[in-house]
PDB file of N, CA and C in Angstrom:
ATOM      1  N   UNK A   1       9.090 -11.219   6.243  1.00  0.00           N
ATOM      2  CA  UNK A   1       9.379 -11.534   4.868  1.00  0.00           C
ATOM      3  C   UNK A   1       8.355 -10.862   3.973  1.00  0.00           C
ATOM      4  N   UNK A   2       8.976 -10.228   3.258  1.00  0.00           N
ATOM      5  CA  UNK A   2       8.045  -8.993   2.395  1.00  0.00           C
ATOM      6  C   UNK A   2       6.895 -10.016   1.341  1.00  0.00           C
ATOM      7  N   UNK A   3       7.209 -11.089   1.008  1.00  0.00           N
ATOM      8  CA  UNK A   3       6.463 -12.464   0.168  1.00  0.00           C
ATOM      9  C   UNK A   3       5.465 -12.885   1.320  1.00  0.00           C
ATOM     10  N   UNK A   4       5.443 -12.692   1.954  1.00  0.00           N
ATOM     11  CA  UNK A   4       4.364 -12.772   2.855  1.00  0.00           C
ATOM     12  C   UNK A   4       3.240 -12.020   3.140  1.00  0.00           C
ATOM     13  N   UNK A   5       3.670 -10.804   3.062  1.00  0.00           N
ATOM     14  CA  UNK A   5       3.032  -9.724   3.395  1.00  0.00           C
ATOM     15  C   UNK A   5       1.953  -9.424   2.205  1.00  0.00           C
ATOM     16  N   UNK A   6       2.339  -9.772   1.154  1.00  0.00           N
ATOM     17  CA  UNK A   6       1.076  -9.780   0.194  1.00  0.00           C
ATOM     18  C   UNK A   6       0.061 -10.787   0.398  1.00  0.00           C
ATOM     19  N   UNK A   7       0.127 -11.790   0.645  1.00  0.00           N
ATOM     20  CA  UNK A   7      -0.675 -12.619   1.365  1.00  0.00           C
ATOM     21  C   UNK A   7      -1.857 -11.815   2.406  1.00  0.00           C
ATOM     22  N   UNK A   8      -0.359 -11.495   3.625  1.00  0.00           N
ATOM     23  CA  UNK A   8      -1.285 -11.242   4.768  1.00  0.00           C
ATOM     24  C   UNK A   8      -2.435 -10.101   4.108  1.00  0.00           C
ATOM     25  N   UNK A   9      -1.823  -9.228   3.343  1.00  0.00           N
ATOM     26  CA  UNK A   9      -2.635  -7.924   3.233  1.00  0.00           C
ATOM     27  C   UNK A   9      -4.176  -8.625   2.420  1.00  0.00           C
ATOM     28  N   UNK A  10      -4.281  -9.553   1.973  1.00  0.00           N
ATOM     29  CA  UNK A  10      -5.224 -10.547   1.384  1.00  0.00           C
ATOM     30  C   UNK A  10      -5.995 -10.506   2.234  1.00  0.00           C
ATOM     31  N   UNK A  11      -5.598 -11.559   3.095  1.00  0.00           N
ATOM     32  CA  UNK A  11      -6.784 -11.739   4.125  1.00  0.00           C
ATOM     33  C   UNK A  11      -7.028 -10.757   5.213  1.00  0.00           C
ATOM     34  N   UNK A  12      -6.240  -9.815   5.566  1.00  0.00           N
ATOM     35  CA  UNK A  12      -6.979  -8.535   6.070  1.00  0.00           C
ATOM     36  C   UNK A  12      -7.706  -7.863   4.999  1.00  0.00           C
ATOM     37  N   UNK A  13      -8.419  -7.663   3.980  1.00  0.00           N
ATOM     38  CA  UNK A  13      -8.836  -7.240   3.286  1.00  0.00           C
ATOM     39  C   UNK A  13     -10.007  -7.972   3.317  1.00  0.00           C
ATOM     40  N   UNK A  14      -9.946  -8.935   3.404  1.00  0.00           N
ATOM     41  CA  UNK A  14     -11.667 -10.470   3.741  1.00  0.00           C
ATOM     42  C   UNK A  14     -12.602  -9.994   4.962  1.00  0.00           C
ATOM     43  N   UNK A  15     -11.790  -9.431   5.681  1.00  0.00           N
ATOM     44  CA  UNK A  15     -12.081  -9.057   7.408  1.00  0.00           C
ATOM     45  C   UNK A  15     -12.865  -7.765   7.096  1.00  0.00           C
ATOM     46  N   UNK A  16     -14.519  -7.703   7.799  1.00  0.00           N
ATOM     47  CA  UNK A  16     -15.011  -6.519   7.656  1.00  0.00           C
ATOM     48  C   UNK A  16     -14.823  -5.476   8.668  1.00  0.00           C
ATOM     49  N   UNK A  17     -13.642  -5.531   9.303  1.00  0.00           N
ATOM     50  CA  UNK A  17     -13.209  -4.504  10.473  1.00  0.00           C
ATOM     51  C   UNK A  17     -11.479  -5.286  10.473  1.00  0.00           C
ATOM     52  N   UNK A  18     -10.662  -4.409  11.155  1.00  0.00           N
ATOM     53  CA  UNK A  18      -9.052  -4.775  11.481  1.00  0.00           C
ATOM     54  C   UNK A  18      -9.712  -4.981  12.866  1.00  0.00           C
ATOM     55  N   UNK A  19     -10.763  -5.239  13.645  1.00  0.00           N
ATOM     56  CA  UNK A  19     -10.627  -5.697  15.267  1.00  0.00           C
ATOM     57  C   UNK A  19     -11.519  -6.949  15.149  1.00  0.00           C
ATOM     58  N   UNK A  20     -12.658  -6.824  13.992  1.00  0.00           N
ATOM     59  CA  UNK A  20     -13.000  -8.581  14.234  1.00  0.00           C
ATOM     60  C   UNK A  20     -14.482  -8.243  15.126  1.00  0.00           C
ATOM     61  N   UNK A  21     -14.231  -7.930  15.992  1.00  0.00           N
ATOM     62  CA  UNK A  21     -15.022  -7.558  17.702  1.00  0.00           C
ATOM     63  C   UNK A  21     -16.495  -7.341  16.973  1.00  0.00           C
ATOM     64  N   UNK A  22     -16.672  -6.807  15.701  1.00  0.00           N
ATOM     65  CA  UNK A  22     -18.223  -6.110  15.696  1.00  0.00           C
ATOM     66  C   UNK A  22     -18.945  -7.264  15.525  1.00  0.00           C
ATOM     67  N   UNK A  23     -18.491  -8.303  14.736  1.00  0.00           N
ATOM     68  CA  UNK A  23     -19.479  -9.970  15.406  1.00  0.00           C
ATOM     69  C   UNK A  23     -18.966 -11.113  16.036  1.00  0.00           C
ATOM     70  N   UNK A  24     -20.143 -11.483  16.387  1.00  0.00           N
ATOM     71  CA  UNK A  24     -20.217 -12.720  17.167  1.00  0.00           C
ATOM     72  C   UNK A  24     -19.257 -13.734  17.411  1.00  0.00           C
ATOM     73  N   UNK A  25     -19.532 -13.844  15.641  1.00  0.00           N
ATOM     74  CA  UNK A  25     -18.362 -15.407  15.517  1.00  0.00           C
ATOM     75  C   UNK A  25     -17.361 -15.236  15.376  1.00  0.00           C
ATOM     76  N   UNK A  26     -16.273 -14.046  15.954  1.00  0.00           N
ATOM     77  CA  UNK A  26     -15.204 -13.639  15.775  1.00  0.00           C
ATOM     78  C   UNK A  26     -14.346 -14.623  15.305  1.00  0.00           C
ATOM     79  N   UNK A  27     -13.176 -14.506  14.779  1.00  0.00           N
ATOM     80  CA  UNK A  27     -12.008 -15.358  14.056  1.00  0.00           C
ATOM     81  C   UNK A  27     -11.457 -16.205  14.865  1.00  0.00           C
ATOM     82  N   UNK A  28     -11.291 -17.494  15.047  1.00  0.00           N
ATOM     83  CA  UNK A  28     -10.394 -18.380  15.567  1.00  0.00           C
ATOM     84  C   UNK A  28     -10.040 -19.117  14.609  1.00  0.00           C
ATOM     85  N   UNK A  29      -8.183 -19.546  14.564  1.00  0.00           N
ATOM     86  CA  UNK A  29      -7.851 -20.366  13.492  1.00  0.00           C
ATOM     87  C   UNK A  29      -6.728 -21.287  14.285  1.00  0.00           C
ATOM     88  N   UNK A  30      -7.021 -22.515  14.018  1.00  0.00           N
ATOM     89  CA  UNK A  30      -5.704 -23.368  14.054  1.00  0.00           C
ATOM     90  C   UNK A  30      -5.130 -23.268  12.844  1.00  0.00           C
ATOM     91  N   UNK A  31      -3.770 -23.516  12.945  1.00  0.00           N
ATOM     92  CA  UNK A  31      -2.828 -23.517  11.731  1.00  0.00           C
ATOM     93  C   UNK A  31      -2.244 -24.713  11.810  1.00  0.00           C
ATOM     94  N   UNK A  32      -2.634 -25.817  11.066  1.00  0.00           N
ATOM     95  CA  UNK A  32      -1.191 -27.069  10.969  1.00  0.00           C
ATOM     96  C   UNK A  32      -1.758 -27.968  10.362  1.00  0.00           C
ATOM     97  N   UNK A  33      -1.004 -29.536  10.122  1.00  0.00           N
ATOM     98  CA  UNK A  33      -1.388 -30.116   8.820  1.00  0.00           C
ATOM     99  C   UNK A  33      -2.475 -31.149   9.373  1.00  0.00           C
ATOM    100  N   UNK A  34      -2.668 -31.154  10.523  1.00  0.00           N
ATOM    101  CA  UNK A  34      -4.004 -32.131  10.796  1.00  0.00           C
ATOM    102  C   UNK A  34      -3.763 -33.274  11.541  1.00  0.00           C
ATOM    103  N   UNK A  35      -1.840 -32.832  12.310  1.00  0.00           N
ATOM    104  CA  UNK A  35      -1.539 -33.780  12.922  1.00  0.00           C
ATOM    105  C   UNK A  35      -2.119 -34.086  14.151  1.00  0.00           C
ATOM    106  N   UNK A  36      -1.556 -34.867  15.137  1.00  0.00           N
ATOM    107  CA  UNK A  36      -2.174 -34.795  16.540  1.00  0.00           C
ATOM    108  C   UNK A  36      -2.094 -33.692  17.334  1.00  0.00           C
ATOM    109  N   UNK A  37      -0.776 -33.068  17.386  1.00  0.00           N
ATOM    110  CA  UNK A  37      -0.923 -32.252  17.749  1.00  0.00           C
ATOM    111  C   UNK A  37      -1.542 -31.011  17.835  1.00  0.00           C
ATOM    112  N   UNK A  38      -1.629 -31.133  16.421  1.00  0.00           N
ATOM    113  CA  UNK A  38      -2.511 -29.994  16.041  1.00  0.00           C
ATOM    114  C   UNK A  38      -3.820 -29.937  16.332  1.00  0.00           C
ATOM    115  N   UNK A  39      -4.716 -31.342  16.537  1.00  0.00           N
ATOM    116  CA  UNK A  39      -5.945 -31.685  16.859  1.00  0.00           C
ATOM    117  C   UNK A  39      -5.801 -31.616  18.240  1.00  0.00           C
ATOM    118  N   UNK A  40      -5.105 -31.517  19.111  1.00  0.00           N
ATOM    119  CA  UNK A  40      -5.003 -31.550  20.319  1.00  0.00           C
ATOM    120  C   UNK A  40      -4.756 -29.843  20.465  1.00  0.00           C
ATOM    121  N   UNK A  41      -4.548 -29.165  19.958  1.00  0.00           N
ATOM    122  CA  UNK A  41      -4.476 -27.563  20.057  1.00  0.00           C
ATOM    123  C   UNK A  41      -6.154 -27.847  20.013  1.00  0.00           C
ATOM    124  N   UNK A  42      -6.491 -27.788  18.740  1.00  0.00           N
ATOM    125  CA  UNK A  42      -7.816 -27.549  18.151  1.00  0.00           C
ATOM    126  C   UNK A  42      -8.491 -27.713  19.537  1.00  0.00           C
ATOM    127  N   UNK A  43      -8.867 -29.083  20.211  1.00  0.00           N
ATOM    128  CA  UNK A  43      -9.071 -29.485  21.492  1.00  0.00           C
ATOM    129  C   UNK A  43      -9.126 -28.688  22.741  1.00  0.00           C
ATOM    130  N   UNK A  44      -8.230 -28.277  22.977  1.00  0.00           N
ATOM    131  CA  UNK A  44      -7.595 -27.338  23.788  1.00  0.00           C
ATOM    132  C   UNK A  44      -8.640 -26.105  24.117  1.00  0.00           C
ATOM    133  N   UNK A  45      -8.527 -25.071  22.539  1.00  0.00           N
ATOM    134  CA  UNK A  45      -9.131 -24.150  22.146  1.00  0.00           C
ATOM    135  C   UNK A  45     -10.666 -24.058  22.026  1.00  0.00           C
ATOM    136  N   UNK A  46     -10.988 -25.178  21.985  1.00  0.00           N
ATOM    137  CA  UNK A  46     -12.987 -25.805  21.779  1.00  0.00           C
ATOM    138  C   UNK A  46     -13.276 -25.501  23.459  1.00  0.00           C
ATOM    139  N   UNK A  47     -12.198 -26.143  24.438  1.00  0.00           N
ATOM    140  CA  UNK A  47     -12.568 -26.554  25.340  1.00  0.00           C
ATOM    141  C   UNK A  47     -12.716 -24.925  26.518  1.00  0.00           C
ATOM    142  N   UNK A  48     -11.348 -24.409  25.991  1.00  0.00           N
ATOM    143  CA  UNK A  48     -11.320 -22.646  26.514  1.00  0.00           C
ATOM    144  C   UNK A  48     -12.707 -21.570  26.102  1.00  0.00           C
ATOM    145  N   UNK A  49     -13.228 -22.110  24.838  1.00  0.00           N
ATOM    146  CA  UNK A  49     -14.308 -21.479  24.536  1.00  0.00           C
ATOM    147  C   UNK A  49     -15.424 -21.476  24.876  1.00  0.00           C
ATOM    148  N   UNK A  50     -15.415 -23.007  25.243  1.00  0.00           N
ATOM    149  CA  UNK A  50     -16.824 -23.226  26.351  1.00  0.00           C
ATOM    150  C   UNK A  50     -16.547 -22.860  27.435  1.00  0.00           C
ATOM    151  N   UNK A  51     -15.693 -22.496  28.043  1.00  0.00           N
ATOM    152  CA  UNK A  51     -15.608 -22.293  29.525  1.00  0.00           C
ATOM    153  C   UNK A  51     -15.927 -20.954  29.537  1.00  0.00           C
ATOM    154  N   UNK A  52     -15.421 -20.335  28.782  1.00  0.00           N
ATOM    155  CA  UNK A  52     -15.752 -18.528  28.307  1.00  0.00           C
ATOM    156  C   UNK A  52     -17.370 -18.581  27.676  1.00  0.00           C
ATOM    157  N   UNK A  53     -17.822 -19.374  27.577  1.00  0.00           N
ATOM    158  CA  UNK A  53     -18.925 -19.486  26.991  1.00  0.00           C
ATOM    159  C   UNK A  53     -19.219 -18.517  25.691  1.00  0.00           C
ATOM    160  N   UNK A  54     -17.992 -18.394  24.915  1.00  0.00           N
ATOM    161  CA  UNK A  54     -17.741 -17.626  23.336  1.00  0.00           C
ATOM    162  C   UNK A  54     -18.387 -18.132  22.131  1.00  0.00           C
ATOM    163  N   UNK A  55     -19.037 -18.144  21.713  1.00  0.00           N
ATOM    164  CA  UNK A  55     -19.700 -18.693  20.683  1.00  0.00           C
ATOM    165  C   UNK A  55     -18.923 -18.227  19.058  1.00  0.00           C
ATOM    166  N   UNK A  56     -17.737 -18.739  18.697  1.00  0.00           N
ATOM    167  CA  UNK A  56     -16.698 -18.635  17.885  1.00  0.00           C
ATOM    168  C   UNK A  56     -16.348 -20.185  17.159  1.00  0.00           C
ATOM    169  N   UNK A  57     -16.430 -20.030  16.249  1.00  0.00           N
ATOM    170  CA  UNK A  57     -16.508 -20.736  15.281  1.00  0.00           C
ATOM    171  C   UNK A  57     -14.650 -21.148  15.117  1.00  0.00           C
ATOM    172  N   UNK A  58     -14.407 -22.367  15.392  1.00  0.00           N
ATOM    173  CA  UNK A  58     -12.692 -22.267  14.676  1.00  0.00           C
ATOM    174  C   UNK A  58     -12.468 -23.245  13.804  1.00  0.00           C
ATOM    175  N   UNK A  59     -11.562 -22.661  12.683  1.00  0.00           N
ATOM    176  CA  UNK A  59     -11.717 -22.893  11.493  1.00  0.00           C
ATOM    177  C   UNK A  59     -10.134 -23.945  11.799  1.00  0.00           C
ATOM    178  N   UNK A  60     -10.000 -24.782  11.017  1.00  0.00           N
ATOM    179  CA  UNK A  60      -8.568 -25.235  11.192  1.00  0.00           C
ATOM    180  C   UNK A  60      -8.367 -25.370   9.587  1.00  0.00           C
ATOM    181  N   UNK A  61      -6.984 -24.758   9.645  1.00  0.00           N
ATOM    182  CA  UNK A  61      -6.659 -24.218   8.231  1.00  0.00           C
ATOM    183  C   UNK A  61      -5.396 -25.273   8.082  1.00  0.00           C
ATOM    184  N   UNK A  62      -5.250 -25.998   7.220  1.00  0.00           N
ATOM    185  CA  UNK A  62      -4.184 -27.657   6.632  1.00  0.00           C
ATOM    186  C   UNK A  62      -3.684 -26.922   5.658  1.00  0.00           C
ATOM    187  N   UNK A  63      -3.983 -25.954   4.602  1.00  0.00           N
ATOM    188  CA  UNK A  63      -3.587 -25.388   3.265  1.00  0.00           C
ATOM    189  C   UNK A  63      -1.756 -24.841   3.983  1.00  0.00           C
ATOM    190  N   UNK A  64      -0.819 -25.564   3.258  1.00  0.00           N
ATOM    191  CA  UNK A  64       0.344 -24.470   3.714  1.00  0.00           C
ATOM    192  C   UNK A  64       0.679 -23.386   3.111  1.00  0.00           C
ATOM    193  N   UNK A  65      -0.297 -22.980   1.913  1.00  0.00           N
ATOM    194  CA  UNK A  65       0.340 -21.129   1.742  1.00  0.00           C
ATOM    195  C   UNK A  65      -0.687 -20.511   2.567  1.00  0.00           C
ATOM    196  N   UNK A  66      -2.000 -20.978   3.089  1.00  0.00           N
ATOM    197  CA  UNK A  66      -2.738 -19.916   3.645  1.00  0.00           C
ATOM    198  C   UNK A  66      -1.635 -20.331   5.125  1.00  0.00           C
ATOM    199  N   UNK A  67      -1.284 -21.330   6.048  1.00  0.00           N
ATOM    200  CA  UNK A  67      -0.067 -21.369   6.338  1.00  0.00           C
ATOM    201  C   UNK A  67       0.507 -19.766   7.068  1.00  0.00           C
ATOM    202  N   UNK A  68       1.362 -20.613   5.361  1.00  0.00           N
ATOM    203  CA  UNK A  68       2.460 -19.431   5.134  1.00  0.00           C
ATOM    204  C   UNK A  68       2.417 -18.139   4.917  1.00  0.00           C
ATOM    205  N   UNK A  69       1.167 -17.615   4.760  1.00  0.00           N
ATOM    206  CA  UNK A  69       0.979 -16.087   4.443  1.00  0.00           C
ATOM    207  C   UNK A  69       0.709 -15.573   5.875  1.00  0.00           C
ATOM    208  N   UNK A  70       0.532 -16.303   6.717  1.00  0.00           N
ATOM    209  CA  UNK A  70       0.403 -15.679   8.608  1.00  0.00           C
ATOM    210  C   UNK A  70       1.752 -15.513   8.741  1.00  0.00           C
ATOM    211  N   UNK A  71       2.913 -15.918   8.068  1.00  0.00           N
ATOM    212  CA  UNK A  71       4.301 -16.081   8.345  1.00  0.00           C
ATOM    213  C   UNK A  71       4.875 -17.229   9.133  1.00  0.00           C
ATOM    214  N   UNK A  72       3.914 -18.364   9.357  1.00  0.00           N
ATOM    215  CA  UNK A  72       4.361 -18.938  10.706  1.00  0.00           C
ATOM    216  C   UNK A  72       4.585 -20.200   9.695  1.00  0.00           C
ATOM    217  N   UNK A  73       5.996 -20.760  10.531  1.00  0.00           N
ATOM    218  CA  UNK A  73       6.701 -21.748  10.108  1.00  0.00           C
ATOM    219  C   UNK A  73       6.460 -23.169  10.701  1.00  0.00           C
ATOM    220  N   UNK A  74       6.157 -23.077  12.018  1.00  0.00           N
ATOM    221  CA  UNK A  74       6.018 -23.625  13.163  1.00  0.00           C
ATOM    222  C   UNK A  74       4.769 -24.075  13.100  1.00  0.00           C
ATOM    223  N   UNK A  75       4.283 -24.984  13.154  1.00  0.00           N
ATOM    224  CA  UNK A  75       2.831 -25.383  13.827  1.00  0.00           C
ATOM    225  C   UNK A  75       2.674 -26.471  14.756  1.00  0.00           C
ATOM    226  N   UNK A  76       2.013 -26.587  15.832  1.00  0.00           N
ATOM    227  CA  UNK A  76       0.598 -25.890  15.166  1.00  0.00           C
ATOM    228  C   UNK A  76       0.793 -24.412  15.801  1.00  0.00           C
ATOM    229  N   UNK A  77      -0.362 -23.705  15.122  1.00  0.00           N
ATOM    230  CA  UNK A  77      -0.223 -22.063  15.054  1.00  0.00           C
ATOM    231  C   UNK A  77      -1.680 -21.753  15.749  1.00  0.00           C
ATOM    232  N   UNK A  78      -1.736 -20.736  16.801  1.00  0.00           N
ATOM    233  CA  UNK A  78      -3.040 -20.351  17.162  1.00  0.00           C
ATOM    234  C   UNK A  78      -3.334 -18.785  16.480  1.00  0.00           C
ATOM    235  N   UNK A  79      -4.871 -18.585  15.768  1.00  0.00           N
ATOM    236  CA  UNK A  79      -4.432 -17.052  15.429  1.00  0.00           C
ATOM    237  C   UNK A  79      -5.902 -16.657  15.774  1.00  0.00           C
ATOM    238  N   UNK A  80      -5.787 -15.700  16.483  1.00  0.00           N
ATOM    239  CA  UNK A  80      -6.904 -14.780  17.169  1.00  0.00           C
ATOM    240  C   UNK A  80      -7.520 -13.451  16.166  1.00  0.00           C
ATOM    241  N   UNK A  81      -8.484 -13.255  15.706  1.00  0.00           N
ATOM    242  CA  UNK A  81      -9.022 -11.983  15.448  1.00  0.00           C
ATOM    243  C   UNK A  81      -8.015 -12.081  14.178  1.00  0.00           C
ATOM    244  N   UNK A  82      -7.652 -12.508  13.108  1.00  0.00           N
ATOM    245  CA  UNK A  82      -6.308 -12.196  12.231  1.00  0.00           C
ATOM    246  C   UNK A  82      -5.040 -11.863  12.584  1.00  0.00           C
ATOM    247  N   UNK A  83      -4.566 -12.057  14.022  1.00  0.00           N
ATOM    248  CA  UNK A  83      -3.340 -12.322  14.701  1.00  0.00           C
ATOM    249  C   UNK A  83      -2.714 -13.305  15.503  1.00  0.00           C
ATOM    250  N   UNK A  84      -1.851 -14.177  15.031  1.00  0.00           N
ATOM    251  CA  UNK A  84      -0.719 -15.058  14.973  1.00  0.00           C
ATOM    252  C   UNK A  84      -0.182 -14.637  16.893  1.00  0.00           C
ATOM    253  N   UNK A  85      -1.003 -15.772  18.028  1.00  0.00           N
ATOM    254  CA  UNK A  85      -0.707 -15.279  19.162  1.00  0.00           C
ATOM    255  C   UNK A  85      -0.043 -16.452  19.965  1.00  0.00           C
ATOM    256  N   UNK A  86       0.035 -17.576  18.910  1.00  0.00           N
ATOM    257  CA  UNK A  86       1.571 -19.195  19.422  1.00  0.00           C
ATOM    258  C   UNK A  86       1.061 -19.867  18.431  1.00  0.00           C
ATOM    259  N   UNK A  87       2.637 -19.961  18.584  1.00  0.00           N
ATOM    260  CA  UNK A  87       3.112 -21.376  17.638  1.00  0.00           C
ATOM    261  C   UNK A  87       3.708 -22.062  17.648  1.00  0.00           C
ATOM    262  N   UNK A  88       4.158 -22.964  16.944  1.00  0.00           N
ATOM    263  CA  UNK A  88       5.057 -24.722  17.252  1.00  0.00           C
ATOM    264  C   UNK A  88       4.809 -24.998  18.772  1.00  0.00           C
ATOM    265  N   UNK A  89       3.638 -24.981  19.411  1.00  0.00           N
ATOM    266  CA  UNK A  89       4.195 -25.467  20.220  1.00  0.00           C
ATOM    267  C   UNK A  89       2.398 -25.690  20.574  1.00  0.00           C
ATOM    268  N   UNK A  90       1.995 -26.696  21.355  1.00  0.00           N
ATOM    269  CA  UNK A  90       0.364 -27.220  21.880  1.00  0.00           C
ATOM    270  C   UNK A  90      -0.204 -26.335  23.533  1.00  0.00           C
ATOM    271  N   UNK A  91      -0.501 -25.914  23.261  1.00  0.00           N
ATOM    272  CA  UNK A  91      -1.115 -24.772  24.431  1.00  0.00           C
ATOM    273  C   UNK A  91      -2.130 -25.902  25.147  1.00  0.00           C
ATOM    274  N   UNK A  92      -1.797 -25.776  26.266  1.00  0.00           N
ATOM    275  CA  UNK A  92      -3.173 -26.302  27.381  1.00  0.00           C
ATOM    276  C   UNK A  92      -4.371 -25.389  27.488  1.00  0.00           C
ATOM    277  N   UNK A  93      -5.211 -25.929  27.844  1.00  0.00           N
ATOM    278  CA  UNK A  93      -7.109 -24.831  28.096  1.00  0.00           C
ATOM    279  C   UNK A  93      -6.371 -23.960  29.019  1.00  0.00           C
ATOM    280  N   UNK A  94      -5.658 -24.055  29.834  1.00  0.00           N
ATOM    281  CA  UNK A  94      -5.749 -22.997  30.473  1.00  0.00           C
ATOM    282  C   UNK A  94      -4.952 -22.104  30.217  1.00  0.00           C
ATOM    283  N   UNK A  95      -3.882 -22.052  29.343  1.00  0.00           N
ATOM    284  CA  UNK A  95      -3.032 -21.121  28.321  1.00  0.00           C
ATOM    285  C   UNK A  95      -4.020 -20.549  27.382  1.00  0.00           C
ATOM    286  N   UNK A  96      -4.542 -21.327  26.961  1.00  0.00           N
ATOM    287  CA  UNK A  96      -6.192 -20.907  26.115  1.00  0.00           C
ATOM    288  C   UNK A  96      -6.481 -19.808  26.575  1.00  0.00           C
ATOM    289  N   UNK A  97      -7.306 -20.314  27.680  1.00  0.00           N
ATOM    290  CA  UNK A  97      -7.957 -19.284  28.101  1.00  0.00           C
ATOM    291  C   UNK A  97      -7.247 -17.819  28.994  1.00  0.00           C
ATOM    292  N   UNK A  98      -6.072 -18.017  28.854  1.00  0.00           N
ATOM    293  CA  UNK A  98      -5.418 -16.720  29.123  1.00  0.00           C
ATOM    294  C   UNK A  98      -5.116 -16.101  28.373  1.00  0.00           C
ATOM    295  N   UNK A  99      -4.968 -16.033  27.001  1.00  0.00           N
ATOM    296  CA  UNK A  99      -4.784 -15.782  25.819  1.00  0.00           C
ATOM    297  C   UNK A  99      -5.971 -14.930  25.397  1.00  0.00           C
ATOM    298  N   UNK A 100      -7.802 -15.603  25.375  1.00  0.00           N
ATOM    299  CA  UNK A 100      -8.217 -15.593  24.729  1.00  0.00           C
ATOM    300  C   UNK A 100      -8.904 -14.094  25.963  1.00  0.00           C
ATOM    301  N   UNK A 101      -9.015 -14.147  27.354  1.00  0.00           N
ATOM    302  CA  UNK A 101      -9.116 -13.292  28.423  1.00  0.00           C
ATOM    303  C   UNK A 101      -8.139 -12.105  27.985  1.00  0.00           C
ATOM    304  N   UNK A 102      -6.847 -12.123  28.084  1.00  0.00           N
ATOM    305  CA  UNK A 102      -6.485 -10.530  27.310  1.00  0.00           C
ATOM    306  C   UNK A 102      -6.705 -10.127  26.500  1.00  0.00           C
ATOM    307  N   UNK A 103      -6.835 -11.158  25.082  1.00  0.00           N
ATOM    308  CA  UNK A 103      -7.288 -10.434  23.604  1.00  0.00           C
ATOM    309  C   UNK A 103      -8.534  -9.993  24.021  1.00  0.00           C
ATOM    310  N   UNK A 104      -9.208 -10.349  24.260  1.00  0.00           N
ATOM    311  CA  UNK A 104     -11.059  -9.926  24.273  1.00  0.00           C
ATOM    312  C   UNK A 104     -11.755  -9.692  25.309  1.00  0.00           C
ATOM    313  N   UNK A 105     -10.779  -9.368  26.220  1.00  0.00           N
ATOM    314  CA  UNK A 105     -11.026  -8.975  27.570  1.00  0.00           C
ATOM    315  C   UNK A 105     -12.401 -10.127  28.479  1.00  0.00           C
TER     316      UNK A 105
END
């Protein structure tokens, strides 16, 4: 949806690289309104990070146009590095951490 895309081009523009990778606290975002489920993603994702021993900061984002400018309808939403990688649906640690093992090797 092209109403989106001005958005997205927003917050790639915040990002001091399109890979994220040159620091530390690389990008992790939950997306959703703060339900359980969504705290149970959040959960999930805390728990994959310690096991990777990643020192990443995740932000959980409740606002629905920041939301809606990832395009995602569905939550809760996981988004890696400024990319949208599941949604509507609660990922287990160990979906986590398979996720978070291909993006960032």
């Amino acid at each position: 949806m092209k109403i989106f895309e001005k958005f997205r081009k927003k917050e790639e523009k915040a990002s001091c690289c399109s890979c994220c990778s040159c620091n530390e606290g690389a990008s992790v975002k939950v997306l959703g309104s703060g339900c359980a489920k969504c705290n149970q993603l959040e959960s999930a994702v805390k728990e994959a990070l310690s096991e990777l021993n990643m020192d990443t900061t995740i932000d959980h984002v409740t606002d629905f146009n920041q939301i809606a400018a990832y395009g995602v309808m569905s939550t809760p939403a996981l988004v890696v590095d400024g990319k949208v990688v599941s949604y509507g649906k609660v990922l287990k640690t160990d979906e986590v951490l398979k996720l978070l093992k291909k993006i960032r090797g």
